[in-house]
C-alpha atoms as a PDB file:
ATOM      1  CA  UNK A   1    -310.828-143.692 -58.208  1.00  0.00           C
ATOM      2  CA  UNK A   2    -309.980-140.663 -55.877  1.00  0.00           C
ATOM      3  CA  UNK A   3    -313.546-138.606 -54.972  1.00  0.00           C
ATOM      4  CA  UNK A   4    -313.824-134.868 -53.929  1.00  0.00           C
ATOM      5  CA  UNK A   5    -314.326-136.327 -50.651  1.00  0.00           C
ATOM      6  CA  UNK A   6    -310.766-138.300 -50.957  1.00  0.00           C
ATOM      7  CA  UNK A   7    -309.452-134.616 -51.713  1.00  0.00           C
ATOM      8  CA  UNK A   8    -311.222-132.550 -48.825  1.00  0.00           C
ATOM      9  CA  UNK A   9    -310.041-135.238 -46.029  1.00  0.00           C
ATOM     10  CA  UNK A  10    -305.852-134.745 -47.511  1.00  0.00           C
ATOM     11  CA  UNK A  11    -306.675-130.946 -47.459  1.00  0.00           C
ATOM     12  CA  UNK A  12    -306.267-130.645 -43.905  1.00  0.00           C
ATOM     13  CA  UNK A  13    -303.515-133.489 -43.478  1.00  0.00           C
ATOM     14  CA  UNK A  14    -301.602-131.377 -45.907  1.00  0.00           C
ATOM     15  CA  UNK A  15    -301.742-128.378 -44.632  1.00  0.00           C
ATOM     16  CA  UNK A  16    -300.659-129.725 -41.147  1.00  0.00           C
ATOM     17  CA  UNK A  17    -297.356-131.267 -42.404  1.00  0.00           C
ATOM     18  CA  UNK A  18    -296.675-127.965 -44.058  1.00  0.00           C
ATOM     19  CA  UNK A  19    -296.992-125.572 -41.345  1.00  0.00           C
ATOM     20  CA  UNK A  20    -295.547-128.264 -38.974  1.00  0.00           C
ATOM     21  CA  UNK A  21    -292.282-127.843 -41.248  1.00  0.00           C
ATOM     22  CA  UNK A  22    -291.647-124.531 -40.589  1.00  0.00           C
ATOM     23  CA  UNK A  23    -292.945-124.354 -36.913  1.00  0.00           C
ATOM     24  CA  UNK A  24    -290.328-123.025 -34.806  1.00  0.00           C
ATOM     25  CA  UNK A  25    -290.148-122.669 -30.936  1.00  0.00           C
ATOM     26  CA  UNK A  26    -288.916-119.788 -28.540  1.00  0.00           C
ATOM     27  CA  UNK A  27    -287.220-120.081 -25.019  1.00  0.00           C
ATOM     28  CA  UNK A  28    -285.646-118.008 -22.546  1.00  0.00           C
ATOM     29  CA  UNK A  29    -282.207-118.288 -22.287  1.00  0.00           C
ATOM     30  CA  UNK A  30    -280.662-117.166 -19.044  1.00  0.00           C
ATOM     31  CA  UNK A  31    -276.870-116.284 -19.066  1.00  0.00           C
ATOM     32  CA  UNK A  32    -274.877-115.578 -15.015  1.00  0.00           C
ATOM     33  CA  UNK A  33    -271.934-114.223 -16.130  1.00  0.00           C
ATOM     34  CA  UNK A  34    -269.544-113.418 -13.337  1.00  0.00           C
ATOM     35  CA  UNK A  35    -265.448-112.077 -13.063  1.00  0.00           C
ATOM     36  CA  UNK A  36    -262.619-114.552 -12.874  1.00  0.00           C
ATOM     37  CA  UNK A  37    -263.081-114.239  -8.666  1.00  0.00           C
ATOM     38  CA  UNK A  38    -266.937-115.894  -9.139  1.00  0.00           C
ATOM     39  CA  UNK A  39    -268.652-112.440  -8.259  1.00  0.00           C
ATOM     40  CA  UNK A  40    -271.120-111.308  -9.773  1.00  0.00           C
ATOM     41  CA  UNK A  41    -271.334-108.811 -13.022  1.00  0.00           C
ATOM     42  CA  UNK A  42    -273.485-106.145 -13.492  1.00  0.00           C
ATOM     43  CA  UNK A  43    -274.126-104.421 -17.009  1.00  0.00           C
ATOM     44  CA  UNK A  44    -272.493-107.333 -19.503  1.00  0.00           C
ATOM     45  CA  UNK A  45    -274.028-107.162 -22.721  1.00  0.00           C
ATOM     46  CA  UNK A  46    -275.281-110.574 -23.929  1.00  0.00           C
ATOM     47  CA  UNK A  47    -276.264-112.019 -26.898  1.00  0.00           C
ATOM     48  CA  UNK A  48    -276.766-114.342 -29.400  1.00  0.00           C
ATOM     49  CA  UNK A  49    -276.497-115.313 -33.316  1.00  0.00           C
ATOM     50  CA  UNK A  50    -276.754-116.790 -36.349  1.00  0.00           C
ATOM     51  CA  UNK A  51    -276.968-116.467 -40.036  1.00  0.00           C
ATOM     52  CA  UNK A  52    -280.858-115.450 -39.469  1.00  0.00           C
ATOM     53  CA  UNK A  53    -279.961-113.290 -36.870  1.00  0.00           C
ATOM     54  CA  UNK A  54    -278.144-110.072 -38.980  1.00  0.00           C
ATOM     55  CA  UNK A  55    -280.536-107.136 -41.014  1.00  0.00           C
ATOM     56  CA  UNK A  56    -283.500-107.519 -38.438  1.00  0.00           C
ATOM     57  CA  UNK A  57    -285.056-104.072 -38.237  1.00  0.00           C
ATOM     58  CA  UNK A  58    -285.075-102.770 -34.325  1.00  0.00           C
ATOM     59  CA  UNK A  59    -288.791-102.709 -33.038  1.00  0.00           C
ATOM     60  CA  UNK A  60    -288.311 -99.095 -31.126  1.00  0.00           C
ATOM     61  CA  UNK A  61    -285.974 -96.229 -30.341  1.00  0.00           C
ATOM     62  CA  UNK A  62    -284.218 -95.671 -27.310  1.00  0.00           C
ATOM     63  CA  UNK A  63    -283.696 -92.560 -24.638  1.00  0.00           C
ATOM     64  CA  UNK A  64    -280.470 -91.753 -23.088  1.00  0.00           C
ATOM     65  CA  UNK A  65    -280.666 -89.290 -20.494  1.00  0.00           C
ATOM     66  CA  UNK A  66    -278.051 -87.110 -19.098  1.00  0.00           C
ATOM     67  CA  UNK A  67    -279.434 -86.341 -15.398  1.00  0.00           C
ATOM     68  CA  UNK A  68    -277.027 -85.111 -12.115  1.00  0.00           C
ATOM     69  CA  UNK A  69    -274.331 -84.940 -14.405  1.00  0.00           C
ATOM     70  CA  UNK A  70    -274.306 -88.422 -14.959  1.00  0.00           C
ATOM     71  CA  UNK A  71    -275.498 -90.341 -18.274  1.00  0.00           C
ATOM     72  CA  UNK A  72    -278.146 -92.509 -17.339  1.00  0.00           C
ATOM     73  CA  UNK A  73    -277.867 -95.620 -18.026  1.00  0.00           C
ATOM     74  CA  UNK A  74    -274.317 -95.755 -18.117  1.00  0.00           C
ATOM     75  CA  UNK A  75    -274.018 -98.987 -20.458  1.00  0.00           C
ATOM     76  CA  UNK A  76    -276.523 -99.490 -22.940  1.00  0.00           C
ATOM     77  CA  UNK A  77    -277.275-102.214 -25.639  1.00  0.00           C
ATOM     78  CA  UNK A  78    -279.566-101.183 -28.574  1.00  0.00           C
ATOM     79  CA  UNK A  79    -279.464-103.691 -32.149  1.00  0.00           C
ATOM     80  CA  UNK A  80    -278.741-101.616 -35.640  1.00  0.00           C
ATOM     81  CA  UNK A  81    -280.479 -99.570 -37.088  1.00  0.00           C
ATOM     82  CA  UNK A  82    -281.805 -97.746 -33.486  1.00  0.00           C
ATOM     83  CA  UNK A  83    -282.440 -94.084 -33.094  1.00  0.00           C
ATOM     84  CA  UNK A  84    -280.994 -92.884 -29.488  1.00  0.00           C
ATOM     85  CA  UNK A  85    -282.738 -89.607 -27.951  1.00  0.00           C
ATOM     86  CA  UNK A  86    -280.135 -87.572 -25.486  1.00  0.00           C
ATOM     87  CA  UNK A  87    -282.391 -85.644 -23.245  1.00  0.00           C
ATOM     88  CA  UNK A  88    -280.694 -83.347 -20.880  1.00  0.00           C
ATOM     89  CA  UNK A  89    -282.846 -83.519 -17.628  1.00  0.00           C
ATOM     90  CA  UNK A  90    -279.853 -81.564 -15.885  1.00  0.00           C
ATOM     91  CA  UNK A  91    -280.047 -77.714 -15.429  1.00  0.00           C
ATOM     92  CA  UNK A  92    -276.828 -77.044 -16.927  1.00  0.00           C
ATOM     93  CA  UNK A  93    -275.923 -77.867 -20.462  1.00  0.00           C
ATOM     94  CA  UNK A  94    -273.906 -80.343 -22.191  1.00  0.00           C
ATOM     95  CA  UNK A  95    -272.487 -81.471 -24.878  1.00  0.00           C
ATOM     96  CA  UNK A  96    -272.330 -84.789 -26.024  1.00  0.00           C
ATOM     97  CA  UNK A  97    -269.691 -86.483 -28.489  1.00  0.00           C
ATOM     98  CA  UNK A  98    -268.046 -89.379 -29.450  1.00  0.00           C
ATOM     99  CA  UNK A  99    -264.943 -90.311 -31.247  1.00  0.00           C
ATOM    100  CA  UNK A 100    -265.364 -94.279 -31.678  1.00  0.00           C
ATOM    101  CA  UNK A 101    -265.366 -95.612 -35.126  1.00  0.00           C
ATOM    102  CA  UNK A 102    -268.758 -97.404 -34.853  1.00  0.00           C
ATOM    103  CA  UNK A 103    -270.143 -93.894 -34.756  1.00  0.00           C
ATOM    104  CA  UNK A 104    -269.023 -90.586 -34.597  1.00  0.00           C
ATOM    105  CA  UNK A 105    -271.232 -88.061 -33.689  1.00  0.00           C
ATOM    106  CA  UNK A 106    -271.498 -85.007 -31.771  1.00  0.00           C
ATOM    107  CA  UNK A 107    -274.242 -82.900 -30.449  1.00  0.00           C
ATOM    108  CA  UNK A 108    -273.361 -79.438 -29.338  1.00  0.00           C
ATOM    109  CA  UNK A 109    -274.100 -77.237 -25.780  1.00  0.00           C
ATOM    110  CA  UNK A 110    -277.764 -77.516 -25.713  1.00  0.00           C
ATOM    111  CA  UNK A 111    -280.661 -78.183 -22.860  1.00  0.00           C
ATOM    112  CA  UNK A 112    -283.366 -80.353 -22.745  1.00  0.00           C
ATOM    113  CA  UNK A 113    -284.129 -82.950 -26.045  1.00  0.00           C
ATOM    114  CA  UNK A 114    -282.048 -82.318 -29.094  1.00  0.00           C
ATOM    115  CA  UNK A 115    -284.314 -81.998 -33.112  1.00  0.00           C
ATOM    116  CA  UNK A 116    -283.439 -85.332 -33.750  1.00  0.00           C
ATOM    117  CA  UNK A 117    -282.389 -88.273 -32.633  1.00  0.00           C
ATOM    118  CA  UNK A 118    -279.103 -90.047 -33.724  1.00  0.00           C
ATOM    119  CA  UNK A 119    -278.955 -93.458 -35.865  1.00  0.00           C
ATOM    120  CA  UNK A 120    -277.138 -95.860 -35.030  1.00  0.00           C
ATOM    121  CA  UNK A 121    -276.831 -97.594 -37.851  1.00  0.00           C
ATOM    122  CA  UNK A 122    -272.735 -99.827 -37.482  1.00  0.00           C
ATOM    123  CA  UNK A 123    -272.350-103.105 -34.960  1.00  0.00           C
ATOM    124  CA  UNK A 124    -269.497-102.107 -32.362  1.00  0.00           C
ATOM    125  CA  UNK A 125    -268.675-100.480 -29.718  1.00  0.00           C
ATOM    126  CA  UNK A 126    -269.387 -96.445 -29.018  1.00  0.00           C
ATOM    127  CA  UNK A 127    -267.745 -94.277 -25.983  1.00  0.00           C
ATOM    128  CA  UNK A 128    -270.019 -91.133 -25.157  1.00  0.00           C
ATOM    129  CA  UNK A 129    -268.553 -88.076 -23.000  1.00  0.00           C
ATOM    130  CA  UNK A 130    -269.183 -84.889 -22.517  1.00  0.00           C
ATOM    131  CA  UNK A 131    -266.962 -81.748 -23.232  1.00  0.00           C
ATOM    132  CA  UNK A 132    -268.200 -79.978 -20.957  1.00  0.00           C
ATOM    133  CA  UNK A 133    -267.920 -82.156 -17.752  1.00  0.00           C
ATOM    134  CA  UNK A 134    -265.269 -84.649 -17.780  1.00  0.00           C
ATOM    135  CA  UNK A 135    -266.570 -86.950 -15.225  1.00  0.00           C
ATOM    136  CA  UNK A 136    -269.423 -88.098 -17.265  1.00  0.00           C
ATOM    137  CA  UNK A 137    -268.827 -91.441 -19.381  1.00  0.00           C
ATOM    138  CA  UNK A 138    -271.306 -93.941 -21.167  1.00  0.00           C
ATOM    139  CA  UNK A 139    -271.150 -97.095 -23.648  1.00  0.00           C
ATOM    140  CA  UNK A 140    -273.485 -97.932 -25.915  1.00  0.00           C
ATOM    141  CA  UNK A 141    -272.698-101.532 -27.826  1.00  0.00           C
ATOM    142  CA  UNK A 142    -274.635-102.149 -30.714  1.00  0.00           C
ATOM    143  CA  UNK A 143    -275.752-105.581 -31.958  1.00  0.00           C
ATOM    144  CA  UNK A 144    -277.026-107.156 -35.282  1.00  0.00           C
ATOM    145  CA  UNK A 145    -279.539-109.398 -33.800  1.00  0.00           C
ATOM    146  CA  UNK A 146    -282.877-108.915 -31.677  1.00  0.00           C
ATOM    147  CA  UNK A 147    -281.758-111.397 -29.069  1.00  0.00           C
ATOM    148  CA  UNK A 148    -279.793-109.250 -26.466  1.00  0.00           C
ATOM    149  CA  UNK A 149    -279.758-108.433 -23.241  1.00  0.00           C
ATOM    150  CA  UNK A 150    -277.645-106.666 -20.388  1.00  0.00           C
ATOM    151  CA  UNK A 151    -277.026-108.433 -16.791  1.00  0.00           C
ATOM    152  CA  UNK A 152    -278.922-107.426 -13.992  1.00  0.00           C
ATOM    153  CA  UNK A 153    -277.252-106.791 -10.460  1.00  0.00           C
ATOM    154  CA  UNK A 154    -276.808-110.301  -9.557  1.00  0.00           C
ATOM    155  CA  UNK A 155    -274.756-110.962 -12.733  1.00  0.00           C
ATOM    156  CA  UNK A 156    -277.976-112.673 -14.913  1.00  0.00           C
ATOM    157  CA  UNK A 157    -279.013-111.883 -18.356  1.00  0.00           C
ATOM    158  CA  UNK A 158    -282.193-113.021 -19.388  1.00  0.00           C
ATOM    159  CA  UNK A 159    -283.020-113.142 -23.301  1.00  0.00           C
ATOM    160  CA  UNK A 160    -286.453-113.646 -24.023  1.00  0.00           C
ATOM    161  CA  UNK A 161    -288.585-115.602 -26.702  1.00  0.00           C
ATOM    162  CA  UNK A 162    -285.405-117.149 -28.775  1.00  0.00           C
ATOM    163  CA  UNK A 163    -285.788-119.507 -31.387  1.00  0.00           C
ATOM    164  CA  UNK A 164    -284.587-122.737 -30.533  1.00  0.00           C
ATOM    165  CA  UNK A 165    -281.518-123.371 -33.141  1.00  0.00           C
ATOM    166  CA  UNK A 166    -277.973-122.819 -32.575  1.00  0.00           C
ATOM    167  CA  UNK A 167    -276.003-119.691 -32.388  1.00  0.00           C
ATOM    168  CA  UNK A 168    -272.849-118.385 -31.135  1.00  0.00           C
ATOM    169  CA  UNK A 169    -273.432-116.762 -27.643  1.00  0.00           C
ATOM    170  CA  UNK A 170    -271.376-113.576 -27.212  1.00  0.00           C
ATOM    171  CA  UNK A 171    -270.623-111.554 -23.953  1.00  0.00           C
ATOM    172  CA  UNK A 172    -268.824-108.136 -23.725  1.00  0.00           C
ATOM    173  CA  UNK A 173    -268.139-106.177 -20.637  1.00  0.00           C
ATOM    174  CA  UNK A 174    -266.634-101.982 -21.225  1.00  0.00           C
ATOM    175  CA  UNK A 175    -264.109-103.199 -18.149  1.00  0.00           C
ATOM    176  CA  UNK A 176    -262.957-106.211 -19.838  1.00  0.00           C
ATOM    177  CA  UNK A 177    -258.943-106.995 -19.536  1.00  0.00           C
ATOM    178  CA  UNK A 178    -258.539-107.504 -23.239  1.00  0.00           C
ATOM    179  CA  UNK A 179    -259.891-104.115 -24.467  1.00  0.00           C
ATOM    180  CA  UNK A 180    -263.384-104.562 -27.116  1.00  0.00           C
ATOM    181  CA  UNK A 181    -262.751-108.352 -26.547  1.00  0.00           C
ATOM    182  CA  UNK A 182    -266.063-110.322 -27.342  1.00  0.00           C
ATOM    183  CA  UNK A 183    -265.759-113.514 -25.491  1.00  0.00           C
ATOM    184  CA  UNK A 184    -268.021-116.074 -27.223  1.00  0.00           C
ATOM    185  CA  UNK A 185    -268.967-120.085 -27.454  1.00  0.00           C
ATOM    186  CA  UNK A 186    -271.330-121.928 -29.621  1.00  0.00           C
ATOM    187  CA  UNK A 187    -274.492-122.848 -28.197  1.00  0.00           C
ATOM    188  CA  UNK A 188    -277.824-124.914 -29.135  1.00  0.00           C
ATOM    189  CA  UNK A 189    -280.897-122.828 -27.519  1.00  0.00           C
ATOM    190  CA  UNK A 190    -284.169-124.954 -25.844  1.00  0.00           C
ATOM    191  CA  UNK A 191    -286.517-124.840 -23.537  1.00  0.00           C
ATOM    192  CA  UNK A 192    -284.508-127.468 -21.135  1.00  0.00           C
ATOM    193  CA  UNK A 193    -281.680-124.953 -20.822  1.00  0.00           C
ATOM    194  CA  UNK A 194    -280.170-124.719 -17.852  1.00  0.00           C
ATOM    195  CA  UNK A 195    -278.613-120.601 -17.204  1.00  0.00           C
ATOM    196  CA  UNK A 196    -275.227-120.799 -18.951  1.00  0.00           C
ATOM    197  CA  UNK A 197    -272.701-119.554 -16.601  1.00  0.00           C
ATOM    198  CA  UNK A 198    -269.880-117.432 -18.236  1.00  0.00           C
ATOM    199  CA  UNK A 199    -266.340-115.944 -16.697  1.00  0.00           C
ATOM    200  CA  UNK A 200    -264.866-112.852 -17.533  1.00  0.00           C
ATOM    201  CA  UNK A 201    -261.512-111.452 -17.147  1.00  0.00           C
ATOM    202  CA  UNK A 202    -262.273-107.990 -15.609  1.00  0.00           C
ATOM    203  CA  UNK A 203    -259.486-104.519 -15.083  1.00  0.00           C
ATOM    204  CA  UNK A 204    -261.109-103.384 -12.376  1.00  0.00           C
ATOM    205  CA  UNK A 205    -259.404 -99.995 -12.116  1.00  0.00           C
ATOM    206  CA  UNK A 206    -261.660 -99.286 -15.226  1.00  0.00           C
ATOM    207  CA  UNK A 207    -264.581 -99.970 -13.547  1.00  0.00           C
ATOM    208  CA  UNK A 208    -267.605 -97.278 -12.970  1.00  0.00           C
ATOM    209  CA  UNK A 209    -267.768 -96.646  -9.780  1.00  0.00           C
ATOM    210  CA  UNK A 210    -271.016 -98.357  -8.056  1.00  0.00           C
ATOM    211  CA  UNK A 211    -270.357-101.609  -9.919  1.00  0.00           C
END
């Protein structure tokens, strides 16, 4: 015969097994990504997914400046669904616009921060320039997942707090030989990972100067 007592000592047994189901761990994952000469290179986006990865709301905005005629930063990753500000900390005014087909926007001759942000709200790849002065160029890339990040100036990219399952790791670069090409193997995130080293084939007549 099973007592309350029987009950109130599975209660907690039960409970353990269930949450211990579902528990899930996070790790960094470090990515060196470097040209087809082994150097170093800055401002890759990297990232990861998965079929849990896509329709994750974005956490915050995001400010891109335009400031001594230069956009600031010049290469950008944001996830969908983030609103971009464009403040102009310059004393002239510009105009900023682009044509790409993951979003086409525009915002007229103005000074200092435009009424309202713009939504970027399509996964892909967006050129920004300015009519006004022809020198200044930018790249946004837009992801659908919440594990991204951009390398630093000694080619690393360090994506925090991951779930360890697997995913397909993706790495894009605006100077890339093969124009928009995504270059991307399957991976199986833990804690025991080792940085993932990654090679790129790089035009470097397109890239920003200061690279």
């Amino acid at each position: 015969m099973t007592t309350l007592a029987d009950y109130r000592a599975l209660v907690p047994l039960t409970l353990l097994v269930l949450f211990g189901m579902h528990q899930v761990y996070a790790a960094e994952l470090l990515v060196e990504v470097q040209d087809s000469k082994g150097a170093k290179l800055k401002d890759a986006v990297v990232f990861v997914e998965n079929t849990k990865t896509a329709g994750i709301a974005p956490t915050a905005g995001y400010e891109l400046e335009q400031k001594s005629k230069q956009f600031n930063p010049q290469v950008s990753v944001v996830q969908v669904g983030t609103s971009i500000n464009f403040p102009n900390r310059d004393k002239v005014r510009h105009h900023v616009y682009s044509f790409s087909p993951a979003k086409k926007f525009e915002l007229k001759l103005y000074s200092g921060v435009p009424a309202n942000p713009v939504l970027f709200d399509k996964a892909g790849t967006v050129v920004l320039g300015c009519n006004i002065h022809d020198t200044m160029l930018a790249y946004v890339y837009i992801v659908d997942t919440p594990y991204f990040a951009k390398t630093d100036s000694n080619g690393v990219a360090k994506l925090a707090n991951v779930p360890e399952e697997n995913y397909i790791l993706k790495v894009w670069h605006y100077a890339l030989q093969q124009e928009n090409k995504v270059v991307e193997q399957s991976i199986s995130v833990k804690s025991s990972n080792k940085a993932i080293p990654v090679k790129l084939e790089i035009n470097y007549a397109n890239l920003i100067q200061g690279e």
